[in-house]
C-alpha atoms as a PDB file:
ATOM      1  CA  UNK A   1     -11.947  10.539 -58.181  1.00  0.00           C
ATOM      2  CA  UNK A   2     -15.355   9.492 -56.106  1.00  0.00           C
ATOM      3  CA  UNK A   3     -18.136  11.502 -57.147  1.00  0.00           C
ATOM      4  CA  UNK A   4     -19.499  14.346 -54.440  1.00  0.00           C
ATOM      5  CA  UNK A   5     -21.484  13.961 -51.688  1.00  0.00           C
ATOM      6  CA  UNK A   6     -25.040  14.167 -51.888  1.00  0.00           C
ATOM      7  CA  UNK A   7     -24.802  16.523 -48.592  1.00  0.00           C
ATOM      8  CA  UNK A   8     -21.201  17.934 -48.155  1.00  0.00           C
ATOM      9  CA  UNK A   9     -20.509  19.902 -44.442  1.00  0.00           C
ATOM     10  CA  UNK A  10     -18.720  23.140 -45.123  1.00  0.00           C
ATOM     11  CA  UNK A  11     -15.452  22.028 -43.269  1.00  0.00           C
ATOM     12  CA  UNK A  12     -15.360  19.038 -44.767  1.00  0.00           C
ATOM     13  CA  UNK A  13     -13.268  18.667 -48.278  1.00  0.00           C
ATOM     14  CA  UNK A  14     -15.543  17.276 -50.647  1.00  0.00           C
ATOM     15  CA  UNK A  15     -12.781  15.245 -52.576  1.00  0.00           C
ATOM     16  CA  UNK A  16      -9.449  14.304 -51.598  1.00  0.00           C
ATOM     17  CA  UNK A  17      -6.454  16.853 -52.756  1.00  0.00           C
ATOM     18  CA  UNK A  18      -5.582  15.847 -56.459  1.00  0.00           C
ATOM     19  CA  UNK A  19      -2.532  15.196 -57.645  1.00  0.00           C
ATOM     20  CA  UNK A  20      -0.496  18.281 -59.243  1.00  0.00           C
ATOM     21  CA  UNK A  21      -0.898  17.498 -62.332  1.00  0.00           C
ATOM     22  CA  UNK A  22      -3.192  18.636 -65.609  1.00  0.00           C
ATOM     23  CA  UNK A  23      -5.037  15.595 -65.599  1.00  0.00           C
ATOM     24  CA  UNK A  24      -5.676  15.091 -61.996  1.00  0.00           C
ATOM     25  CA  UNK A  25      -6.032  18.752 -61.775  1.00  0.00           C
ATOM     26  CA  UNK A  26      -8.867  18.463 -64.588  1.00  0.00           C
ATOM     27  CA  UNK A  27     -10.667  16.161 -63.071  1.00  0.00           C
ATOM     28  CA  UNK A  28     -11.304  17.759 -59.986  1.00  0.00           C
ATOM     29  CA  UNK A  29     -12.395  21.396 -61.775  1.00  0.00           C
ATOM     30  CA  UNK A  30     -14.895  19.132 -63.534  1.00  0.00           C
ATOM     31  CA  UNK A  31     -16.414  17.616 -60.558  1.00  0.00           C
ATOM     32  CA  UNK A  32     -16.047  20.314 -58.680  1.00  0.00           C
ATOM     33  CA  UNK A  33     -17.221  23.793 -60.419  1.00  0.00           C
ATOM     34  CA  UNK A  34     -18.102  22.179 -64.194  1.00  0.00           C
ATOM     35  CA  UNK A  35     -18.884  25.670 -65.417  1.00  0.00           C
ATOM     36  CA  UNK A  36     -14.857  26.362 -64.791  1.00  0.00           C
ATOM     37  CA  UNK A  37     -13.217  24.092 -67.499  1.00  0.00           C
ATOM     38  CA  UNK A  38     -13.428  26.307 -69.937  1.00  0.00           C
ATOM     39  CA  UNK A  39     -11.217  28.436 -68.204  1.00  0.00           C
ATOM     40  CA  UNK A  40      -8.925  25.173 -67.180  1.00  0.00           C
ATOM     41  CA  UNK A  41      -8.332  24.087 -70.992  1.00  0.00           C
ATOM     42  CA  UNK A  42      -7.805  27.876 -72.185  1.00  0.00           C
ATOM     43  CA  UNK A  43      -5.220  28.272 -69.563  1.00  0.00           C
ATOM     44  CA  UNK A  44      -3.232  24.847 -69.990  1.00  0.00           C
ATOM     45  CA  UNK A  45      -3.275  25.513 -73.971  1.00  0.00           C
ATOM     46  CA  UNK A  46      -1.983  28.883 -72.802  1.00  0.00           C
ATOM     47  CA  UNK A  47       0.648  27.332 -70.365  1.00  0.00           C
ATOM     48  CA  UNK A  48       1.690  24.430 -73.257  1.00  0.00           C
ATOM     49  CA  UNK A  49       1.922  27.226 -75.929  1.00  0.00           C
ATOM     50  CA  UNK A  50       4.030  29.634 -73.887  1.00  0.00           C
ATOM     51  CA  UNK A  51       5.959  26.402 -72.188  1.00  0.00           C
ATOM     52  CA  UNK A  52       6.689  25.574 -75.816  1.00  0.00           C
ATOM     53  CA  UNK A  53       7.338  29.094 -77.373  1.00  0.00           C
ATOM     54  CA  UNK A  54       9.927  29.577 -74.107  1.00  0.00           C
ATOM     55  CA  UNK A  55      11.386  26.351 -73.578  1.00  0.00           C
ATOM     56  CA  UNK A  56      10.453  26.490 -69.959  1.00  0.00           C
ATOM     57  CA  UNK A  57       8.848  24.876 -67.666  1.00  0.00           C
ATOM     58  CA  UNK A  58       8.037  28.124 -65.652  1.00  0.00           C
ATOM     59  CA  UNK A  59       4.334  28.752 -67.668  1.00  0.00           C
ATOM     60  CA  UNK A  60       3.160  25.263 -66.901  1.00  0.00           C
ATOM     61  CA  UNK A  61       4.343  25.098 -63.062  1.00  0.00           C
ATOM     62  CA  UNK A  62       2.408  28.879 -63.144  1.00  0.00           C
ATOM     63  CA  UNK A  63      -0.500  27.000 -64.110  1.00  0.00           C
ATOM     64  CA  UNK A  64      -0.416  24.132 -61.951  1.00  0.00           C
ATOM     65  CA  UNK A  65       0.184  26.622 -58.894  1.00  0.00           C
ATOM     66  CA  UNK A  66      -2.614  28.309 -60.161  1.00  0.00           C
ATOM     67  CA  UNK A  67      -5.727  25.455 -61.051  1.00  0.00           C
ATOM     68  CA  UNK A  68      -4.156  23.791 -57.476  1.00  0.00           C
ATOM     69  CA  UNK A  69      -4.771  26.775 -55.592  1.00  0.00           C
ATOM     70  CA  UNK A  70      -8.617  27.117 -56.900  1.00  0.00           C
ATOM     71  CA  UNK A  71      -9.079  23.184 -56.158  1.00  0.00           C
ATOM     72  CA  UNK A  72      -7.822  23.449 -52.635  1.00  0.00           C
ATOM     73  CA  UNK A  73     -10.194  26.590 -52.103  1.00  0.00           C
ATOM     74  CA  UNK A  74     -13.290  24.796 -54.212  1.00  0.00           C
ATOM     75  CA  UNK A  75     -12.768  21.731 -51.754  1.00  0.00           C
ATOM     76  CA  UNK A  76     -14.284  23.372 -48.737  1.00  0.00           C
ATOM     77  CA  UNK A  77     -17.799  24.876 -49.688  1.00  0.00           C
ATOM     78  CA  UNK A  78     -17.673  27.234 -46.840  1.00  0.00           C
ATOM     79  CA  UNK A  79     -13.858  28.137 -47.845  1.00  0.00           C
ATOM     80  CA  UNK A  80     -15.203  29.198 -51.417  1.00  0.00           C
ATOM     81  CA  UNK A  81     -18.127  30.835 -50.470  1.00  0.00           C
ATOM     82  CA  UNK A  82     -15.966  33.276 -48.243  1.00  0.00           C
ATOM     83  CA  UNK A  83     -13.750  33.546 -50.662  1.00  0.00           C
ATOM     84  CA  UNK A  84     -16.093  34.818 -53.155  1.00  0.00           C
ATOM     85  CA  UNK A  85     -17.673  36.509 -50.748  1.00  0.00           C
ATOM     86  CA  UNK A  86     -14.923  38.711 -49.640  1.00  0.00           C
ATOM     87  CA  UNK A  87     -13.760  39.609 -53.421  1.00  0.00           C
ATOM     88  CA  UNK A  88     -17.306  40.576 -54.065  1.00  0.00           C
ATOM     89  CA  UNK A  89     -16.553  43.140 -51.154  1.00  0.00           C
ATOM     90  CA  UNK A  90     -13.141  44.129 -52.666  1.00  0.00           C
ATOM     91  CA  UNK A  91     -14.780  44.731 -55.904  1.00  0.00           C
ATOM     92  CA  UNK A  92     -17.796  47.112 -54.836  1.00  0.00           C
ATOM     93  CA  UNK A  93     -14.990  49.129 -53.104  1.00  0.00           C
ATOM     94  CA  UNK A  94     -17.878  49.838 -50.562  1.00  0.00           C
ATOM     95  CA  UNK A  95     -15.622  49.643 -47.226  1.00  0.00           C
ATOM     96  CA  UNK A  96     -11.481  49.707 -46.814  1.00  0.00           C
ATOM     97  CA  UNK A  97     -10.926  47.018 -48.736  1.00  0.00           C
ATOM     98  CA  UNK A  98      -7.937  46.024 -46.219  1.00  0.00           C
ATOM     99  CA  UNK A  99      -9.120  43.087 -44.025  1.00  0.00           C
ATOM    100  CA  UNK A 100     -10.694  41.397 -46.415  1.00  0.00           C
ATOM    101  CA  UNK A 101      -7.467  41.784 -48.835  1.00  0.00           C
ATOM    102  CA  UNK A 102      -5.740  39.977 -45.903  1.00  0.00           C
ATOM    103  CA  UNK A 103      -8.352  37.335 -45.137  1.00  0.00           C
ATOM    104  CA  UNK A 104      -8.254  36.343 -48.995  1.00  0.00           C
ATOM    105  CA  UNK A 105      -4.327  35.932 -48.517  1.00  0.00           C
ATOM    106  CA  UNK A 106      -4.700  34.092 -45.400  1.00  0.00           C
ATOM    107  CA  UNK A 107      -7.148  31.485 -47.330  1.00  0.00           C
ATOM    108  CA  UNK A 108      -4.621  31.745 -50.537  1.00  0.00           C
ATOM    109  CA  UNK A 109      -1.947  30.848 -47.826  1.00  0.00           C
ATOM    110  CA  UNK A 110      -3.813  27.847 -46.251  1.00  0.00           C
ATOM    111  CA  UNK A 111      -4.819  26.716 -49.843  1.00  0.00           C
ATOM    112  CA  UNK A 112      -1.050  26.972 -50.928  1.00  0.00           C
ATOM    113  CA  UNK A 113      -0.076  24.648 -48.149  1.00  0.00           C
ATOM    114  CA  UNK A 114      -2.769  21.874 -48.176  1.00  0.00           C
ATOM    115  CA  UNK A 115      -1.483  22.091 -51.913  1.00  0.00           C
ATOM    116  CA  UNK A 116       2.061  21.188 -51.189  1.00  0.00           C
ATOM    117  CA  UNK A 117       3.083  24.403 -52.663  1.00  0.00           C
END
């Protein structure tokens, strides 16, 4: 995976779609949000534990639905920025929470497909 540009446009992905897999998956949470691979190695020790415990497949596709979702959102700044964005509105519970629960599925839903999932 290339590195990120110095000066990304908003509808623009900054890397190429990753492979669905840990280790592709991995590399793009560490170039693109660094401060998220915590969270990435808890939750594929998680997945390989429960995969394991189960002897099922089910945990790890779970997580690589999951990290491949958050890379096709981080890939567009202007995709994750709304995205936080509107679950920052959900979670003040300021207005009816409704549109913005649908725009969140809408960019779950477009994530999910550039994904191949």
């Amino acid at each position: 995976m290339t590195a990120l540009p110095a000066d990304p446009q908003p509808d623009e992905p900054l890397i190429p779609m990753p492979a669905l897999t840990p280790g592709a998956l991995r590399t793009a949470v560490a170039s693109l949000t660094p401060s998220r691979m915590p969270a990435f190695v808890s939750d594929l020790v998680d997945a390989t534990t429960w995969a394991q415990q189960l002897q099922s497949f089910g945990p790890l596709r779970t997580f690589v639905h999951t990290w491949g979702v958050f890379v096709a959102v981080q890939r567009y700044p202007a995709r994750a920025a709304r995205l936080r964005q509107l679950e920052e509105s959900v979670s003040a519970g300021v207005e009816d929470p409704v549109d913005a629960i649908a725009e969140i599925r809408k960019i779950h839903a477009e994530a999910e497909a550039e994904a191949g999932l």
